[in-house]
Protein backbone atom coordinates (compact mmCIF):
# COMPACT_ATOMS: atom_id res chain seq x y z
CA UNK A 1 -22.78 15.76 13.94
CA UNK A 2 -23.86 12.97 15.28
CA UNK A 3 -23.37 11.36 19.17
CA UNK A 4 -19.67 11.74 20.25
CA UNK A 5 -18.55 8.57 21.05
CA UNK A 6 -17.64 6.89 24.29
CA UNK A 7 -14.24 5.01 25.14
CA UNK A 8 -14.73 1.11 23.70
CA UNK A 9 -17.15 1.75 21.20
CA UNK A 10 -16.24 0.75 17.85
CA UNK A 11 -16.32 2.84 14.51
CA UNK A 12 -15.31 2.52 11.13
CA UNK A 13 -11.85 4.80 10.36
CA UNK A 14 -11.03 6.07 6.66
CA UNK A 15 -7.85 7.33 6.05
CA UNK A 16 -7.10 8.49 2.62
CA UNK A 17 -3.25 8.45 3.58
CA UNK A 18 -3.71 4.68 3.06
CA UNK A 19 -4.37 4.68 -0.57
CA UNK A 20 -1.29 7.04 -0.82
CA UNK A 21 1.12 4.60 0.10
CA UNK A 22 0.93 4.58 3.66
CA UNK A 23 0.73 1.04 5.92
CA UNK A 24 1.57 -1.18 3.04
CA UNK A 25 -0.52 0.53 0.56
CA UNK A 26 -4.02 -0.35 2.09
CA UNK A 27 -7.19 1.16 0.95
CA UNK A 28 -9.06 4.23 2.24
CA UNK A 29 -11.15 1.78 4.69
CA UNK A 30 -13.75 1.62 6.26
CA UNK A 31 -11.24 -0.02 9.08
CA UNK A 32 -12.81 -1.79 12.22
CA UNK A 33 -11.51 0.80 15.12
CA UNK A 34 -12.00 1.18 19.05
CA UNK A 35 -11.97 4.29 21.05
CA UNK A 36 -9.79 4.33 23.01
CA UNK A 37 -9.63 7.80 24.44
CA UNK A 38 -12.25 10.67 23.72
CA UNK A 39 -11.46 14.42 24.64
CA UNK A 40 -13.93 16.17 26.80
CA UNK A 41 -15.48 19.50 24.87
CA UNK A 42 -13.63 18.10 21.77
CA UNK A 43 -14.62 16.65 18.46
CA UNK A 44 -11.46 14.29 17.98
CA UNK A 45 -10.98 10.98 19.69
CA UNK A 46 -8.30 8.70 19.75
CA UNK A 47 -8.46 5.06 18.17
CA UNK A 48 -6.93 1.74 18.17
CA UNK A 49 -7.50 0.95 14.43
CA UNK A 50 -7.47 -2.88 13.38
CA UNK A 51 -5.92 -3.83 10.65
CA UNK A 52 -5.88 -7.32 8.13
CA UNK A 53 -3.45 -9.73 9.26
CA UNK A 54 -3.00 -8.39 12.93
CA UNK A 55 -1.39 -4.90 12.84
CA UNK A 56 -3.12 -2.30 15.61
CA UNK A 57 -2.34 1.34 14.65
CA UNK A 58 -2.58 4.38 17.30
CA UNK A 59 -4.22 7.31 15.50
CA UNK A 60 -4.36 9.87 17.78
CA UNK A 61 -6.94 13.20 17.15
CA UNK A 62 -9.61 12.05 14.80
CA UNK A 63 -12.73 13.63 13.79
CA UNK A 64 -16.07 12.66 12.95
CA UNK A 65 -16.61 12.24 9.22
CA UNK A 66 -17.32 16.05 7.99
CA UNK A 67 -21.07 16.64 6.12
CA UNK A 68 -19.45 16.06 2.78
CA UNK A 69 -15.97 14.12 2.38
CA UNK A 70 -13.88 15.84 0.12
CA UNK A 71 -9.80 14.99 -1.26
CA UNK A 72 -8.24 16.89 1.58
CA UNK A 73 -10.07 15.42 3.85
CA UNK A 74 -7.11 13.31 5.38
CA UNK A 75 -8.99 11.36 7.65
CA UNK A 76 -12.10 10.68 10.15
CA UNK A 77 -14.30 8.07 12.42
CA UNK A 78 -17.98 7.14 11.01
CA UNK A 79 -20.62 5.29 12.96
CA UNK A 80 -20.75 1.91 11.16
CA UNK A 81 -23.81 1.19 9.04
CA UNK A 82 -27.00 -0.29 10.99
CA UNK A 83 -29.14 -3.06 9.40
């Protein structure tokens, strides 16, 4: 695991409940998203994640992107790419 992030900082959110149909069909991500809460001794944090055209979604309890991502892996925050 990496750093646990701190309320404002942004990540990248993937949500493979997106590609199911969920929120208008979008992809998986990666989707710009800001902390906005993170739970003391926990490994989930909430978001405010941005989507196209102006819709904000609450996702509430996310984790950090596990080792390897697998298909039931439903969804999780990354650190966005550096460079």
């Amino acid at each position: 695991m990496t750093d646990k992030p701190t309320v404002g900082r942004i990540v990248h959110y993937y949500c493979h409940n997106f590609a199911a149909g969920d929120h208008n069909g979008m992809g998986v991500g990666p989707y710009a998203a800001i902390v906005s809460q993170a739970h003391v001794g926990s490994p989930y944090v909430n978001l405010k994640v941005l989507i196209p055209f102006g819709e904000i979604l609450d996702i509430g309890s996310v984790r950090e992107k596990p080792a390897e991502v697998g298909p039931s892996d439903d969804s999780y925050w990354a650190w966005p790419p550096r460079g």
